[in-house]
N, C-alpha and C. Protein backbone atom coordinates (compact mmCIF):
# COMPACT_ATOMS: atom_id res chain seq x y z
N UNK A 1 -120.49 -84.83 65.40
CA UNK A 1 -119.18 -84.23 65.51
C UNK A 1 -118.72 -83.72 64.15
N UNK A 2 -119.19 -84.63 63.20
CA UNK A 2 -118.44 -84.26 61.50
C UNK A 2 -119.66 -82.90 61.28
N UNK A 3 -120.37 -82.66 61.41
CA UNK A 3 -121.04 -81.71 60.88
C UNK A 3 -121.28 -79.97 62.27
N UNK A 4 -120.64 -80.28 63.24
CA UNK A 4 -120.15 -79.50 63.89
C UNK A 4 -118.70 -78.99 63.13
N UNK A 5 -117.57 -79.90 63.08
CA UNK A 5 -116.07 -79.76 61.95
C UNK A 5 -116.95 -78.68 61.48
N UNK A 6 -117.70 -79.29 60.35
CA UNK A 6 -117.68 -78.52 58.71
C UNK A 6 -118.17 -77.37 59.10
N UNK A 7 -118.93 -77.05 59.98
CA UNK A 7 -119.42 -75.72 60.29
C UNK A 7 -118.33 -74.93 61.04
N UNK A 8 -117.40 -75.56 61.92
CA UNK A 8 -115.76 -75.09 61.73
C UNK A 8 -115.37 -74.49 61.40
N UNK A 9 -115.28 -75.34 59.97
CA UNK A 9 -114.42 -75.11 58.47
C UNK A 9 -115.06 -73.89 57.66
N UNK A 10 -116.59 -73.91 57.87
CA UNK A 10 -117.26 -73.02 57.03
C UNK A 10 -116.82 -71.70 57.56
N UNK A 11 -116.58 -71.53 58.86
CA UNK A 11 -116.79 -69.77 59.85
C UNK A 11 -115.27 -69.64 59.91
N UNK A 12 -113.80 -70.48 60.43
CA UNK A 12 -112.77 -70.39 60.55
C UNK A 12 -112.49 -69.91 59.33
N UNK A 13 -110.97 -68.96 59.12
CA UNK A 13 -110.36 -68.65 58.06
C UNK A 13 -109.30 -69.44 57.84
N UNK A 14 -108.73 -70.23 58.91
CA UNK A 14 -107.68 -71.71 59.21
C UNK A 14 -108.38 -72.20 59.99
N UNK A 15 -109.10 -73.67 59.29
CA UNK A 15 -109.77 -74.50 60.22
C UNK A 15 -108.76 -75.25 60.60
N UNK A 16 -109.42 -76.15 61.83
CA UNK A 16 -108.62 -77.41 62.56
C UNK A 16 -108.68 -78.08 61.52
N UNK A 17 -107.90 -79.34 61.40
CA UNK A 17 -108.11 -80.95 61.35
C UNK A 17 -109.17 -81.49 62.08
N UNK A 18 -109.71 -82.43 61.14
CA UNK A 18 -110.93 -83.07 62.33
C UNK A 18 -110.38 -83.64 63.34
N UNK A 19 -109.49 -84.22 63.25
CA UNK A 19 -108.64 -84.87 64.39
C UNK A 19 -108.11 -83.62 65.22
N UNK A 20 -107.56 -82.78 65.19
CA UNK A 20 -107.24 -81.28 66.16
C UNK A 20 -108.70 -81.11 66.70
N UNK A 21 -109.41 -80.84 65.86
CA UNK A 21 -111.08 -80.16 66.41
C UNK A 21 -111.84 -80.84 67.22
N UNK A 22 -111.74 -81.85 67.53
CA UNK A 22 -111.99 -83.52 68.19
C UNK A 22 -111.43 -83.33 69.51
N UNK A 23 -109.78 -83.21 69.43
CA UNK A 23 -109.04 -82.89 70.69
C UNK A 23 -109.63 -81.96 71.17
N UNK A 24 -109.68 -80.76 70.76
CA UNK A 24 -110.29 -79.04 71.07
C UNK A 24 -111.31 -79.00 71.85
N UNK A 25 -111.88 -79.97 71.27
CA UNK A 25 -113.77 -80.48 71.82
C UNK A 25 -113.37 -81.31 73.30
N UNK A 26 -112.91 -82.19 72.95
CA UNK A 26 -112.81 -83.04 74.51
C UNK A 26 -112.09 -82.10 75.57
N UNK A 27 -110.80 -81.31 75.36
CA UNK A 27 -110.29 -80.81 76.42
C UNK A 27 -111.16 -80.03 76.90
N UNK A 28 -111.85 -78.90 76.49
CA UNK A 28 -112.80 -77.84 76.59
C UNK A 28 -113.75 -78.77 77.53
N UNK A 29 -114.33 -79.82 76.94
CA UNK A 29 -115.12 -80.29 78.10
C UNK A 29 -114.81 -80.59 79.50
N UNK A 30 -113.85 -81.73 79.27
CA UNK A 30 -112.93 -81.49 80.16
C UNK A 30 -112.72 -80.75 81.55
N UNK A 31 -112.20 -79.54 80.93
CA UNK A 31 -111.89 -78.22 82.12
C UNK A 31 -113.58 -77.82 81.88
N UNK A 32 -114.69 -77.97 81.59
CA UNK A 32 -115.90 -77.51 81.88
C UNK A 32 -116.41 -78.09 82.73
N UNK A 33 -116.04 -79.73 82.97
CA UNK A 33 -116.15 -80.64 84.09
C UNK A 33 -115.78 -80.17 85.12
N UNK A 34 -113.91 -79.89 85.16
CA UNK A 34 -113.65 -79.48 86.73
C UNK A 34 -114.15 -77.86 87.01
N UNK A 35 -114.70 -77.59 86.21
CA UNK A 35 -115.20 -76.05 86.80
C UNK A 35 -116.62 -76.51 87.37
N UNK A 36 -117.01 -77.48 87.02
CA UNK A 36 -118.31 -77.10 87.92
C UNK A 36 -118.58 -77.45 88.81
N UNK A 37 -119.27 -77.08 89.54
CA UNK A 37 -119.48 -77.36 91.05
C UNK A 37 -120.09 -78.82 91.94
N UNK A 38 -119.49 -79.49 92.95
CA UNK A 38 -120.05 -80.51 93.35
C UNK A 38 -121.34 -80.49 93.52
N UNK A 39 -122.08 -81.27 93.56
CA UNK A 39 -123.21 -81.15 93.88
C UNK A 39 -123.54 -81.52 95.64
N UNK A 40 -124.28 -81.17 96.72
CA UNK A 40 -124.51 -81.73 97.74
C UNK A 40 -125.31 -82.73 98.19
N UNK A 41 -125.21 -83.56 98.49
CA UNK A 41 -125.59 -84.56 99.26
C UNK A 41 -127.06 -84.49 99.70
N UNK A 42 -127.72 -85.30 98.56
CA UNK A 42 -129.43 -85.46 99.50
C UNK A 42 -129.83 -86.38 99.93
N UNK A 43 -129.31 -86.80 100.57
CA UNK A 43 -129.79 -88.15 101.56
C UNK A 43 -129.95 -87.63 102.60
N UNK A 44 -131.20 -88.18 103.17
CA UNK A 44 -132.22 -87.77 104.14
C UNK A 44 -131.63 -87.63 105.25
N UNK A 45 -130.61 -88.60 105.60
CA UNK A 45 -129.63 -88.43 106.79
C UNK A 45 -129.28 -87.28 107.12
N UNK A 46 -128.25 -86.90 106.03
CA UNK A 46 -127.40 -85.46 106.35
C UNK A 46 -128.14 -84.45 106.43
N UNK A 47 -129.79 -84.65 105.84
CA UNK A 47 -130.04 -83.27 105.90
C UNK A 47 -130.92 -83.03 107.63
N UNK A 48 -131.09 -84.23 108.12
CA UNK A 48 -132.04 -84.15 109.58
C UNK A 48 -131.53 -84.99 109.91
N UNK A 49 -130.10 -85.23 110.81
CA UNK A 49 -129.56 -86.07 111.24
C UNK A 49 -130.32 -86.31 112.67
N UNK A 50 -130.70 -84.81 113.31
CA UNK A 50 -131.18 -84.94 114.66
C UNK A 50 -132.62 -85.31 115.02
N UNK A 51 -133.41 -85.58 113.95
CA UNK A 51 -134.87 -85.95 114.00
C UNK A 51 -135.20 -87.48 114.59
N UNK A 52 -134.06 -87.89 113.63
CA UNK A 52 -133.91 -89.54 113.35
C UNK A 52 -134.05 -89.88 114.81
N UNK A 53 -133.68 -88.86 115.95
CA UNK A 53 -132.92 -90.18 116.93
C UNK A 53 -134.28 -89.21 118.22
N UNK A 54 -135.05 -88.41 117.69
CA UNK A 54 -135.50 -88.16 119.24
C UNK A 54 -136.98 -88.39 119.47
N UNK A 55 -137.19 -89.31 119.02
CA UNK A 55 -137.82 -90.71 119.05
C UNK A 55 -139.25 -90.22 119.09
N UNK A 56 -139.95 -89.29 118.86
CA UNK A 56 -141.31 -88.94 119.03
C UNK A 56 -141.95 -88.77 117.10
N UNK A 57 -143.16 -89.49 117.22
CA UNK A 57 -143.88 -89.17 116.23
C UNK A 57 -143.19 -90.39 115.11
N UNK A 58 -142.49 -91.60 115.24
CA UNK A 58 -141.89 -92.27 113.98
C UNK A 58 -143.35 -93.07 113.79
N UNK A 59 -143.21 -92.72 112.20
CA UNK A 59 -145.02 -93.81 112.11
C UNK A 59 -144.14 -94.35 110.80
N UNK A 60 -144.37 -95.06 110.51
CA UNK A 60 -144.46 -96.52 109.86
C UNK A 60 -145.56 -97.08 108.91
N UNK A 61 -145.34 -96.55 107.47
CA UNK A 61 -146.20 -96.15 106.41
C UNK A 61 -145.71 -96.50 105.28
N UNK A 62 -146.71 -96.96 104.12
CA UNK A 62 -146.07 -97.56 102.78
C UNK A 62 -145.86 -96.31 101.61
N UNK A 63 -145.14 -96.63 100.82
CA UNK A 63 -144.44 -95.85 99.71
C UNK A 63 -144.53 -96.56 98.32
N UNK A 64 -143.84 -95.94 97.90
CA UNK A 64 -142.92 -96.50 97.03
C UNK A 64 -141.94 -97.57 96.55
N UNK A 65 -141.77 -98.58 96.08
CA UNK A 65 -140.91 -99.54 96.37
C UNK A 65 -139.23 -98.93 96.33
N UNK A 66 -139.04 -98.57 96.90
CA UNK A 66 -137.06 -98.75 97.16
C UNK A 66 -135.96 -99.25 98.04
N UNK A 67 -134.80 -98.68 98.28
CA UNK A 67 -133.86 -99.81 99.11
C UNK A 67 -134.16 -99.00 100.75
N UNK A 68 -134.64 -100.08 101.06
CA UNK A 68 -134.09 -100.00 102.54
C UNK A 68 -132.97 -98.89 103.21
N UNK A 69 -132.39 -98.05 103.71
CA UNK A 69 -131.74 -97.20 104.18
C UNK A 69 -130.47 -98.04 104.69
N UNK A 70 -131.24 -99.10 105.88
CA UNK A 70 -129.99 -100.24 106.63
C UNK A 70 -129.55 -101.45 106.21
N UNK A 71 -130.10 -102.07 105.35
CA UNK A 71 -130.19 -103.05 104.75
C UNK A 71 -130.05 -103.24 103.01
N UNK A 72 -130.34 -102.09 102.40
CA UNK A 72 -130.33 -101.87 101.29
C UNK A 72 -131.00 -103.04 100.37
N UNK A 73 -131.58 -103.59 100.88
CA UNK A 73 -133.00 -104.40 99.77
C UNK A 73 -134.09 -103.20 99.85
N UNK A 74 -134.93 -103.95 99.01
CA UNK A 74 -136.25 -103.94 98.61
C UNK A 74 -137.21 -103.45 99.54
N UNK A 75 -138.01 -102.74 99.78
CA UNK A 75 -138.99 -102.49 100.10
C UNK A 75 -139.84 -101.52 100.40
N UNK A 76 -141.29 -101.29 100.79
CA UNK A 76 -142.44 -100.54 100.57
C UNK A 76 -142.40 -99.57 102.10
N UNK A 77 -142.55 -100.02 102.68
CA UNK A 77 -142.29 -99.61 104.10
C UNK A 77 -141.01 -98.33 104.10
N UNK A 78 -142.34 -97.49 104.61
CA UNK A 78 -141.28 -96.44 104.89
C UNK A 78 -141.26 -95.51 106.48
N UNK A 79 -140.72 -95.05 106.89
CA UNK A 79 -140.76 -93.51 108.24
C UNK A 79 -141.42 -92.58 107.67
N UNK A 80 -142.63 -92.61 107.79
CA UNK A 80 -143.16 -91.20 107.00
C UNK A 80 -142.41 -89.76 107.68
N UNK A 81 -142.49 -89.99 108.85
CA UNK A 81 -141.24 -88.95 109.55
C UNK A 81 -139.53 -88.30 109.35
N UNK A 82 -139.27 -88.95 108.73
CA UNK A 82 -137.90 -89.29 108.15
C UNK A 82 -138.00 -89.13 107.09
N UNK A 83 -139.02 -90.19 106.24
CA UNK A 83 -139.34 -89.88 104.70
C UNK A 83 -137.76 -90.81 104.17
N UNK A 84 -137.61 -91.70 105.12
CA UNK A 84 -136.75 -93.03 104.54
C UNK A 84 -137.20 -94.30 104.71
N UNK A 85 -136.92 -95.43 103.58
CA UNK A 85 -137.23 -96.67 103.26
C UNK A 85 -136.68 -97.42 104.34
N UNK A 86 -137.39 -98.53 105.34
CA UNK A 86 -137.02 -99.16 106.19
C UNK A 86 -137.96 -100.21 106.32
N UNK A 87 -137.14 -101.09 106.53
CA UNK A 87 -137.95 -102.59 106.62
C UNK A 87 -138.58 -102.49 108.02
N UNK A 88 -139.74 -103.08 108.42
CA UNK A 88 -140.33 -103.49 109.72
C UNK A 88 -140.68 -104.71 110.01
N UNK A 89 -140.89 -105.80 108.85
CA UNK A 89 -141.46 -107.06 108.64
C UNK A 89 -140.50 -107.63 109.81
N UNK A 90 -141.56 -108.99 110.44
CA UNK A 90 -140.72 -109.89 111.21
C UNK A 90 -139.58 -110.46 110.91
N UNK A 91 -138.76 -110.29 112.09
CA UNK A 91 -137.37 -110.90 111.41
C UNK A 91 -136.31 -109.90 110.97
N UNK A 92 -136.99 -108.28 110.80
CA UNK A 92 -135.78 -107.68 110.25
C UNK A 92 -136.45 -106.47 111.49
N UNK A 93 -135.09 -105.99 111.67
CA UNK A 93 -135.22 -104.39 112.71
C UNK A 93 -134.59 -103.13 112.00
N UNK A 94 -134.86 -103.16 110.96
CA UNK A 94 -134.05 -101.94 110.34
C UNK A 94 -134.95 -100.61 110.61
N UNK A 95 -135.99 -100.91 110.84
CA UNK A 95 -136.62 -99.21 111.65
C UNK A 95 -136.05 -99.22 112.65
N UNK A 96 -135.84 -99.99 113.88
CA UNK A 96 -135.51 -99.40 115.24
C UNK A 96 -133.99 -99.13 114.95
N UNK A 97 -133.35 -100.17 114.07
CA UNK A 97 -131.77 -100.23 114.22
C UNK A 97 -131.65 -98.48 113.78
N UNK A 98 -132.50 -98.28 112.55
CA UNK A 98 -132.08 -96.65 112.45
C UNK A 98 -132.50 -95.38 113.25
N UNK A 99 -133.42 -95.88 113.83
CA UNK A 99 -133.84 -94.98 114.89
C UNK A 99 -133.23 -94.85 116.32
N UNK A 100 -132.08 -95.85 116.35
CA UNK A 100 -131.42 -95.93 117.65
C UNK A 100 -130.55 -95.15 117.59
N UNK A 101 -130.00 -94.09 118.40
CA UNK A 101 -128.92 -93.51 118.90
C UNK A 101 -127.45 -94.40 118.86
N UNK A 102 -126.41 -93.68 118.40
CA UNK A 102 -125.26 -94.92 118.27
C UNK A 102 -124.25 -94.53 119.04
């Protein structure tokens, strides 16, 4: 930031205060923040909401380790169809629970 100032100071014919030039800097960012654009939503859901549920072709294949979709733990198991993380192990139903119609 101090050697941004001095280069300021060097090109301005009335430089800021480092303390003014500081402010100058944050607001500017600031309104550069709300100008830019949201970004959209990539979760696998929103983008093929209607795949999920019409029940042909779900296979049940390992990945990557990440969270679960329904459950949000751990694990390898994924919908290669979907291309989302879902548990299948005994004891948990988070493939069918997401593959069910609600």
């Amino acid at each position: 930031m101090v050697a941004a100032w001095r280069i300021h100071c060097f090109i301005e014919e009335r430089p800021l205060s480092h303390l003014e030039f500081r402010r100058q800097v944050v607001l500017s960012l600031l309104q550069s923040e709300r100008a830019a654009t949201p970004r959209a939503a990539s979760d696998s859901m929103s983008q093929l909401p209607d795949i999920r549920f019409d029940g042909v072709n779900h296979i049940l294949g390992t990945g990557p380790q990440g969270r679960c979709k329904v459950c949000k733990r751990n694990t390898k198991n994924m919908c290669k169809k979907c291309n989302v993380r879902l548990h299948a192990e005994r004891g948990k139903q988070c493939f069918e629970i997401y593959h069910q119609q609600k």
